[in-house]
Protein backbone atom coordinates (compact mmCIF):
# COMPACT_ATOMS: atom_id res chain seq x y z
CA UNK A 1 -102.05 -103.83 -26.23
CA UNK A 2 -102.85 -106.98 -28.10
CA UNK A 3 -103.78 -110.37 -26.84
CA UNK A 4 -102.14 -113.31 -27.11
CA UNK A 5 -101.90 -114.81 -30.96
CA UNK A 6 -104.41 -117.37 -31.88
CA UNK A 7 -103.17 -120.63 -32.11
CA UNK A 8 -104.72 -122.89 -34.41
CA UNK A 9 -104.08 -126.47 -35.69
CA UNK A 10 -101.12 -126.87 -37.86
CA UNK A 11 -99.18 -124.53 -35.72
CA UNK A 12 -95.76 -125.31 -34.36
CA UNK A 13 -95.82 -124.17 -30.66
CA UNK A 14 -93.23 -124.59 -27.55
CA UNK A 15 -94.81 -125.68 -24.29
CA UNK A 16 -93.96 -123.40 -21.72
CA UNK A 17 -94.89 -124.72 -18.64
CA UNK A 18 -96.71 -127.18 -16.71
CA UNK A 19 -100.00 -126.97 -16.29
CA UNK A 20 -100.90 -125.79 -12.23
CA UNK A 21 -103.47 -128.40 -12.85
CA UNK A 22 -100.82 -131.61 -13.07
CA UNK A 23 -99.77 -130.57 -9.55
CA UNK A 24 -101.32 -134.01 -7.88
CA UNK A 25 -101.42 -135.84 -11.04
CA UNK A 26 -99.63 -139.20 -11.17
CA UNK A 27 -96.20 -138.61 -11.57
CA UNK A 28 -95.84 -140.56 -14.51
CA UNK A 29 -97.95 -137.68 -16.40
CA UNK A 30 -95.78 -135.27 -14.58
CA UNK A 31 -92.67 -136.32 -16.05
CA UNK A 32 -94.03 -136.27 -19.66
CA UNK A 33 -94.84 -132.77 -19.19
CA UNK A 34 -91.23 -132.07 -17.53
CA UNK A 35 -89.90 -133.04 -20.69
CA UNK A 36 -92.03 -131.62 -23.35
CA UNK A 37 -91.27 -127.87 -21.54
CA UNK A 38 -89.43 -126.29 -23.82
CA UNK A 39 -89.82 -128.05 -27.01
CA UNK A 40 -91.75 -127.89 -30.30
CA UNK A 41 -94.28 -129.86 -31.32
CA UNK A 42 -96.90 -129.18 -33.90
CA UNK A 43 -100.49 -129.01 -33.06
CA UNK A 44 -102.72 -131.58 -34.26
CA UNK A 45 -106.47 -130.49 -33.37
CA UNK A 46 -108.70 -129.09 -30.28
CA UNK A 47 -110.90 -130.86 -27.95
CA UNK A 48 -114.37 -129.45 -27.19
CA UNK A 49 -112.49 -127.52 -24.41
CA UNK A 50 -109.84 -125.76 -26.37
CA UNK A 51 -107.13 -127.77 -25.09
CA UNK A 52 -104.63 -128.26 -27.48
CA UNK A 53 -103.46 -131.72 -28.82
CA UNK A 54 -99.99 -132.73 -28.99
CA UNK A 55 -98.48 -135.89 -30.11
CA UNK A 56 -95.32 -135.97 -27.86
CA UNK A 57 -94.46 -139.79 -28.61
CA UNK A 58 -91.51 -138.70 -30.61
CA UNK A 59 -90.02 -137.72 -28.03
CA UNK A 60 -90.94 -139.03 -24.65
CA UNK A 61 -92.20 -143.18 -26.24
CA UNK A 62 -88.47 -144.00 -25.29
CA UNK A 63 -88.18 -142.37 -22.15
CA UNK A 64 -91.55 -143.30 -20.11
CA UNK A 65 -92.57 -146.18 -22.27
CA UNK A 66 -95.84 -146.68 -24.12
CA UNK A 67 -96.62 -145.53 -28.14
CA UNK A 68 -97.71 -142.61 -29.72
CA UNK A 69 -97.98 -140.49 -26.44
CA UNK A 70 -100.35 -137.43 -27.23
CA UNK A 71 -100.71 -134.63 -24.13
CA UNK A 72 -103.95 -132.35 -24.13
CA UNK A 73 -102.67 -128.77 -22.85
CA UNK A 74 -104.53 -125.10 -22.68
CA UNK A 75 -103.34 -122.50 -25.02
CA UNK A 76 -101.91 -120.36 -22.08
CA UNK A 77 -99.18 -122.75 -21.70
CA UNK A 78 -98.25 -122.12 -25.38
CA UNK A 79 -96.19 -120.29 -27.53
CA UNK A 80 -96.33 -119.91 -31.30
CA UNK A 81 -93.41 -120.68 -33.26
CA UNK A 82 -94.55 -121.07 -36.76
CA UNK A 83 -98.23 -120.43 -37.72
CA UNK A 84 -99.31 -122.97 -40.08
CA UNK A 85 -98.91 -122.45 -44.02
């Protein structure tokens, strides 16, 4: 059976969950995740962990405040939607 697909920068992707990790995080960084479940967003590069970047501002700026938010997520909590051309 295969593995997951590789997801690589350019690639539109849903978030699926919430990390286990954010469990005790503020909840300020909670809520940004509760509303990025679900929804696309393209990725934009990798830190030297493999987490994923994710410029969310489009769609959370309004809602919690700030400019430009950007979330770092693992690929596990990602599907691919549209591989990059």
């Amino acid at each position: 059976m295969p593995g997951p697909e590789r997801i690589l920068a350019g690639d539109q992707v849903r978030l699926v969950a919430i990390p286990r990790q954010l469990a005790g995080a503020p909840a300020e960084t909670r809520r940004v995740f509760e509303l990025c479940v679900g929804q696309v967003f393209t990725v934009a590069g990798f830190d030297s962990y493999g987490h994923a970047e994710l410029n969310v501002g489009p769609l959370v700026d309004v809602l919690v405040g700030g400019f430009d938010n950007t979330i770092w997520v693992e690929t596990e909590y990602l599907e691919k939607v549209l591989a990059s051309q």
